[in-house]
N, C-alpha and C. Protein backbone atom coordinates (compact mmCIF):
# COMPACT_ATOMS: atom_id res chain seq x y z
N UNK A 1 14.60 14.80 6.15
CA UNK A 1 13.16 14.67 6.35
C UNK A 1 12.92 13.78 7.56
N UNK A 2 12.14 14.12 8.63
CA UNK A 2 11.86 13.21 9.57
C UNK A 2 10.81 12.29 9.30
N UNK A 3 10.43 11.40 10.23
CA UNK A 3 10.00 10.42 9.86
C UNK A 3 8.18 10.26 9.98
N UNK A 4 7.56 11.72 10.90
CA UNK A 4 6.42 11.93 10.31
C UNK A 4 6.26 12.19 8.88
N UNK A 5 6.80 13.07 8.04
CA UNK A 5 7.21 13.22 6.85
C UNK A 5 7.08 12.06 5.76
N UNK A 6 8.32 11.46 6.44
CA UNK A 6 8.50 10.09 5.55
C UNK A 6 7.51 9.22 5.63
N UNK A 7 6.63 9.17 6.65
CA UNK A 7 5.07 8.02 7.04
C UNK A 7 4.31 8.89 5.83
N UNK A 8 4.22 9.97 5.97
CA UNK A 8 2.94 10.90 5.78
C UNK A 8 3.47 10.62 4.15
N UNK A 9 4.17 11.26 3.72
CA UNK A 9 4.73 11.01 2.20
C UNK A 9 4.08 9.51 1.55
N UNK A 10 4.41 8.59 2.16
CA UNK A 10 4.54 6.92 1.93
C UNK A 10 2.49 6.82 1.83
N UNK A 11 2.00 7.15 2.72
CA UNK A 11 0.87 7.12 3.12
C UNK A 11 0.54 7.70 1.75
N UNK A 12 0.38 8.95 1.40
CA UNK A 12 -0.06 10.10 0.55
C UNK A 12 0.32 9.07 -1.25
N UNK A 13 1.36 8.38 -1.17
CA UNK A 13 2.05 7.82 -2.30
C UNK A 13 0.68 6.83 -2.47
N UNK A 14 0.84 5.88 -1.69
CA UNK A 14 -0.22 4.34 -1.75
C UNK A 14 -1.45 4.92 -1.55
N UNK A 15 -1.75 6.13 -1.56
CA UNK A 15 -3.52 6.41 -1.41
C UNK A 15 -3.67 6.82 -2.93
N UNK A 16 -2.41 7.64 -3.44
CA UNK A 16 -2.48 7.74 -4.86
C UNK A 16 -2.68 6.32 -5.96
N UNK A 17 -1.55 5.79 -5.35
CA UNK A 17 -1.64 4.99 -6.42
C UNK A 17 -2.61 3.84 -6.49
N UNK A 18 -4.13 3.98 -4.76
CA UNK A 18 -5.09 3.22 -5.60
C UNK A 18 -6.01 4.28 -6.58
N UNK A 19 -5.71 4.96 -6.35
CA UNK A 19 -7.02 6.22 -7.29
C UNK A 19 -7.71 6.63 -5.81
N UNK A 20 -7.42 7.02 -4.54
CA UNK A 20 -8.23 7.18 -3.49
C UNK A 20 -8.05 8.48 -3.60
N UNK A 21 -9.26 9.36 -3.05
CA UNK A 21 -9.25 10.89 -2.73
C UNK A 21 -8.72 11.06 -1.26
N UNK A 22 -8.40 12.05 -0.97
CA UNK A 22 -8.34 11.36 1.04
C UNK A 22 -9.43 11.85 1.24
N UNK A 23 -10.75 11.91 0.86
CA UNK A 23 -11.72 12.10 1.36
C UNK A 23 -12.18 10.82 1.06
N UNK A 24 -11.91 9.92 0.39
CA UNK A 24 -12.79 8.46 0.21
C UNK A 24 -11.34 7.79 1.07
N UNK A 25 -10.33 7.86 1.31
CA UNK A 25 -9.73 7.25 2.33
C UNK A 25 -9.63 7.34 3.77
N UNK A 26 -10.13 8.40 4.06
CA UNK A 26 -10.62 8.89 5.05
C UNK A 26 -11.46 8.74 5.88
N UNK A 27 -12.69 8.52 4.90
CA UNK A 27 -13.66 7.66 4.99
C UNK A 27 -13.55 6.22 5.34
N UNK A 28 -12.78 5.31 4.43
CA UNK A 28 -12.76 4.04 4.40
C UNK A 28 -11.81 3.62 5.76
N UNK A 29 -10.60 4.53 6.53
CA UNK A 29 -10.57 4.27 7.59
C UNK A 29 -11.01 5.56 9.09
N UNK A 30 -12.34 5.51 8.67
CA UNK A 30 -12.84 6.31 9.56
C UNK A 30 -12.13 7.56 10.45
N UNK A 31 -11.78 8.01 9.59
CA UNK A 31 -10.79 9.26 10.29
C UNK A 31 -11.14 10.65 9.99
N UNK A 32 -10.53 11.62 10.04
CA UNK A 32 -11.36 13.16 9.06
C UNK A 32 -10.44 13.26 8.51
N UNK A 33 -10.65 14.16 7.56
CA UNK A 33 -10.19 14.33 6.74
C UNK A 33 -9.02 15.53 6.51
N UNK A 34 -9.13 16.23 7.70
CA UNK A 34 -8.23 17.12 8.02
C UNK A 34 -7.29 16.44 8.60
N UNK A 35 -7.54 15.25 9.71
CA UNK A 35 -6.77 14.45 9.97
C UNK A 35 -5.54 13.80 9.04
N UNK A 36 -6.56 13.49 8.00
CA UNK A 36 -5.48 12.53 6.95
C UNK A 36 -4.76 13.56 6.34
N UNK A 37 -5.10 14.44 6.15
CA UNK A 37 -4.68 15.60 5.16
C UNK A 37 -3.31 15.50 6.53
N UNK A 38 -3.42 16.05 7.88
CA UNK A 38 -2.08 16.30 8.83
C UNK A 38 -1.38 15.28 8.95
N UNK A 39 -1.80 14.22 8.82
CA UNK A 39 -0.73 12.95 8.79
C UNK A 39 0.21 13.02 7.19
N UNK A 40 -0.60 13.28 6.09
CA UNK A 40 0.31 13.31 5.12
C UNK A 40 1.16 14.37 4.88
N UNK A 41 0.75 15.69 5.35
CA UNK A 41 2.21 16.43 5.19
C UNK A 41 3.02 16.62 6.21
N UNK A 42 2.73 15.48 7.56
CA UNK A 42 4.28 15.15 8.16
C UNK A 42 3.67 16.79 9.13
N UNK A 43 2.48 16.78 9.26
CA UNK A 43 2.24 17.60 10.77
C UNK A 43 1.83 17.14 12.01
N UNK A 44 1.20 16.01 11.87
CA UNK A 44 1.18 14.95 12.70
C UNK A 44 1.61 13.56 12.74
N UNK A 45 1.68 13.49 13.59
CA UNK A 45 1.93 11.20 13.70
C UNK A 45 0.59 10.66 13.67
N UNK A 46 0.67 9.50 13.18
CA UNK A 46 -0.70 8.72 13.42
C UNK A 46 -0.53 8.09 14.55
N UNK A 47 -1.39 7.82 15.27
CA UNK A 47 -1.71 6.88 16.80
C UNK A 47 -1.88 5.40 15.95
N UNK A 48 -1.74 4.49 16.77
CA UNK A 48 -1.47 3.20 16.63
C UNK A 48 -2.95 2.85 16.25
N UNK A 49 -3.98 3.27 16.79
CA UNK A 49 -5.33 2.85 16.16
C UNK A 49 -5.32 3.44 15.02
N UNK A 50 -5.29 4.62 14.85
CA UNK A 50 -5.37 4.88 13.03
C UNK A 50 -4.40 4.36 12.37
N UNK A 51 -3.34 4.16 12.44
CA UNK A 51 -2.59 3.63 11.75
C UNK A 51 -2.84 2.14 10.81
N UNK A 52 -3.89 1.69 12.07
CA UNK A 52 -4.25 0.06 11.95
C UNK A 52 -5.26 0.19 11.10
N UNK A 53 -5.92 1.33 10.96
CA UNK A 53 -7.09 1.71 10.05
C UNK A 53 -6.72 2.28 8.79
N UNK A 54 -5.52 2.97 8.22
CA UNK A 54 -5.19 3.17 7.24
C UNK A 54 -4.54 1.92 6.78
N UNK A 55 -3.97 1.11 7.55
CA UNK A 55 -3.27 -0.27 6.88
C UNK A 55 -4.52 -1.16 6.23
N UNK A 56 -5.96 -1.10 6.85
CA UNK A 56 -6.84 -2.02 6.47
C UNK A 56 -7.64 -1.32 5.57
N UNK A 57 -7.56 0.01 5.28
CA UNK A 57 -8.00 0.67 3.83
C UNK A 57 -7.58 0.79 3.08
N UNK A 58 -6.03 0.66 3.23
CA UNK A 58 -5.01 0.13 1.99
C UNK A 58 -4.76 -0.70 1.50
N UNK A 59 -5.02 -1.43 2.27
CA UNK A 59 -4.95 -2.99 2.49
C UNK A 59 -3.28 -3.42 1.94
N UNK A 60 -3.20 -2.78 3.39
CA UNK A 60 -1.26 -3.13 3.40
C UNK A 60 -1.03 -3.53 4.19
N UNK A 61 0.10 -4.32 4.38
CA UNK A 61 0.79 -4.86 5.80
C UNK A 61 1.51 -3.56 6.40
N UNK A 62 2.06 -3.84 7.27
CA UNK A 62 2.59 -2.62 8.16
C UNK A 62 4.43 -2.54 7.41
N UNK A 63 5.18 -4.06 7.25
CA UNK A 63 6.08 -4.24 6.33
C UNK A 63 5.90 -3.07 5.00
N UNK A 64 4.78 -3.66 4.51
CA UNK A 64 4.60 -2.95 2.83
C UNK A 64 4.34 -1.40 3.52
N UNK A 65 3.98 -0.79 4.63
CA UNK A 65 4.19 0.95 4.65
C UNK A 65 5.37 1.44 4.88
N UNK A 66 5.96 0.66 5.79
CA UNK A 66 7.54 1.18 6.04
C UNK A 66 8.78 0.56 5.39
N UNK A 67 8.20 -0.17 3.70
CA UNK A 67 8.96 -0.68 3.08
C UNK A 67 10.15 0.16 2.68
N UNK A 68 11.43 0.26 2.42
CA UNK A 68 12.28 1.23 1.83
C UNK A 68 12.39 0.53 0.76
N UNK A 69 13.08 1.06 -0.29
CA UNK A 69 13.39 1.20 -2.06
C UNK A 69 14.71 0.51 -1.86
N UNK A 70 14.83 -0.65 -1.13
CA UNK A 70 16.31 -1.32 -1.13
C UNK A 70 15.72 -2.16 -1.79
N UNK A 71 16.58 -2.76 -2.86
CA UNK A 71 16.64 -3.73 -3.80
C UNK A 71 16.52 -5.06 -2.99
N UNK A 72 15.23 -5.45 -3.24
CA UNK A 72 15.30 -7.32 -3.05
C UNK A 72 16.21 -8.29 -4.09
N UNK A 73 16.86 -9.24 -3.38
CA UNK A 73 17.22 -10.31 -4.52
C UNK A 73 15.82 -11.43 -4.72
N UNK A 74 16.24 -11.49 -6.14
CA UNK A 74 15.59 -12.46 -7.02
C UNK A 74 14.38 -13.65 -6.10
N UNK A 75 15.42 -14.19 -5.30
CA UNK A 75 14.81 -14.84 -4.49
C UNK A 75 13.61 -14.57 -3.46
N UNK A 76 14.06 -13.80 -2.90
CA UNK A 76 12.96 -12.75 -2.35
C UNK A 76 11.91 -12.28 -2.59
N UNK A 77 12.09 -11.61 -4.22
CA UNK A 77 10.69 -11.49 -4.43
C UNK A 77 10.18 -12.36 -5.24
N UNK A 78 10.58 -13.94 -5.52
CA UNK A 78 10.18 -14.53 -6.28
C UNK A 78 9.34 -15.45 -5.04
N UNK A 79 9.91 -15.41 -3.44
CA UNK A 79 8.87 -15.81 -2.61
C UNK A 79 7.82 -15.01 -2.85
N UNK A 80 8.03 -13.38 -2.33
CA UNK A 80 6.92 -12.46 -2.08
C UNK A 80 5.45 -12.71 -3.52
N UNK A 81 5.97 -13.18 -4.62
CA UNK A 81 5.24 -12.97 -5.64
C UNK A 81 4.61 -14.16 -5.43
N UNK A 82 4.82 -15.16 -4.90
CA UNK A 82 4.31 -16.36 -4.90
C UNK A 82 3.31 -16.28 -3.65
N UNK A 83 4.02 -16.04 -2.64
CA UNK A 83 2.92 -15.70 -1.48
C UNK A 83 1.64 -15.19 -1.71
N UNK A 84 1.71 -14.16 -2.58
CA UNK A 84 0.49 -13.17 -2.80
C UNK A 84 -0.01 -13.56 -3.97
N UNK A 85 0.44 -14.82 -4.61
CA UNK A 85 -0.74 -15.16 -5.91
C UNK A 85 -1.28 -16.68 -4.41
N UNK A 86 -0.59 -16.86 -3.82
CA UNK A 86 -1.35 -17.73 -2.80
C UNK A 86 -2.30 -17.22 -2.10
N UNK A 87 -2.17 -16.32 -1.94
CA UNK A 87 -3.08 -15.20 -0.80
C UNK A 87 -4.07 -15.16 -1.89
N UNK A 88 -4.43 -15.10 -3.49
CA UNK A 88 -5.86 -15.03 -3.92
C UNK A 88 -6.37 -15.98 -3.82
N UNK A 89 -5.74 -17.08 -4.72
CA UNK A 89 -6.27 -18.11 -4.40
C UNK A 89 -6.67 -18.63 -5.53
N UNK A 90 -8.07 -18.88 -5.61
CA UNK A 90 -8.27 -19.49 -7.27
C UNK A 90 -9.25 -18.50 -7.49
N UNK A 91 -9.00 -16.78 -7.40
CA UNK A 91 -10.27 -16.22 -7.75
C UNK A 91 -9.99 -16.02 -9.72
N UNK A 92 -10.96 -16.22 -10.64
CA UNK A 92 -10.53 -16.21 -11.75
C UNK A 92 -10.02 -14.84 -12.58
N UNK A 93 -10.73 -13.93 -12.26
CA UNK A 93 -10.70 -12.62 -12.69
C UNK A 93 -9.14 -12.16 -11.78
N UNK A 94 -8.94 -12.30 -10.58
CA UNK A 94 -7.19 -11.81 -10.25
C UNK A 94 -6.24 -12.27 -11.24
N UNK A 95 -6.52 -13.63 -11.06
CA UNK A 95 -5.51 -14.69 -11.85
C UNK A 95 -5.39 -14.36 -13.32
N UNK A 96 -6.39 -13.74 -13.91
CA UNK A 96 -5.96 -13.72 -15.45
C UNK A 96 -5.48 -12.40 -15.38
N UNK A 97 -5.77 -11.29 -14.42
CA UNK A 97 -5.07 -10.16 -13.85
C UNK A 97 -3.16 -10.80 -14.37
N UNK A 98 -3.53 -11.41 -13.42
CA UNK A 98 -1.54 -11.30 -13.23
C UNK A 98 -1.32 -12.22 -13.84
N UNK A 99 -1.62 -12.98 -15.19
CA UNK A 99 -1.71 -13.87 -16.24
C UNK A 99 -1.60 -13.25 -17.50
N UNK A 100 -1.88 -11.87 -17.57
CA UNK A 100 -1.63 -11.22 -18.70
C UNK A 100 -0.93 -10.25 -18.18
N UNK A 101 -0.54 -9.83 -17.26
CA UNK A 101 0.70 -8.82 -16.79
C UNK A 101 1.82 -9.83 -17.06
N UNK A 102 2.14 -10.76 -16.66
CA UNK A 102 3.33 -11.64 -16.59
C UNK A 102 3.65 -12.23 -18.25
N UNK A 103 2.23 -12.30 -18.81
CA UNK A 103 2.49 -12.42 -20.38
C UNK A 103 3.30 -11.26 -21.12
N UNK A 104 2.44 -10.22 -20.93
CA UNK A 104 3.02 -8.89 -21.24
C UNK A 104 4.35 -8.46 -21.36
N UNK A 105 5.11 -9.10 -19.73
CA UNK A 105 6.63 -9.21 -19.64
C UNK A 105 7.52 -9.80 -20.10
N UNK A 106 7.10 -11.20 -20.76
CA UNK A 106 7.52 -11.80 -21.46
C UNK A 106 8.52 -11.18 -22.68
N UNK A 107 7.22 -10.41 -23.43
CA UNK A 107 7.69 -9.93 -25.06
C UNK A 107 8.54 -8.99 -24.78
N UNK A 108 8.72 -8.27 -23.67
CA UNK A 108 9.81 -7.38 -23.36
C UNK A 108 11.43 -7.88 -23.49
C-alpha cells in the first residue's frame, strides 16, 4: 500500500472514531467533500494547507497522524498520558472523564 493510501486510510480511521461524517469533517476543515472523500481512498495527496486543516479538525498533532502501531514502552506513554491530562488542565467534566476510565481499569 503506498503512502497516499496509508494517509488516506489513517485519516478515514480518526474521522471515524470521532463519530464525524466527511461531510461534517469536511466542513470543519473547509475542504469538499469530494476532496476528503479522494484523500481517503489514497486518490489523492493532501497539500500542506489541508493537511494543517484536517490536523485542526481532528485535533491531532501531525506525530498522532503518522503515528505507526509500534509498541511504546511504559515510560513513554506514561509521559504521553501525563502530558495530555496537563494539556486539560483543571477542566472538571475531562478530569472525571479520565477519572472513571482509569477507575474502570483498575477492577480489570
Amino acid at each position: 500500500m503506498g503512502i497516499k493510501q496509508e494517509l488516506g486510510r489513517q485519516i478515514k480511521k480518526l474521522r471515524i472514531a470521532r463519530g464525524y461524517t466527511q461531510e461534517k469533517l469536511s466542513e470543519m476543515a473547509d475542504i469538499s467533500q469530494r476532496a476528503l472523500s479522494s484523500i481517503e481512498i489514497g486518490e489523492n495527496f493532501v497539500t500542506a494547507e489541508t493537511l494543517d486543516k484536517l490536523l485542526i479538525a481532528l485535533d491531532i498533532t501531525t506525530e498522532e497522524l503518522f503515528a505507526t502501531n509500534a509498541s511504546k514502552n511504559s515510560d513513554e506513554l506514561l509521559k504521553m498520558i501525563n502530558r495530555n491530562i496537563a494539556e486539560i488542565g483543571d477542566a472538571p467534566e475531562k478530569l472525571e472523564i479520565i477519572y472513571n476510565l482509569t477507575k474502570s481499569l483498575k477492577r480489570k
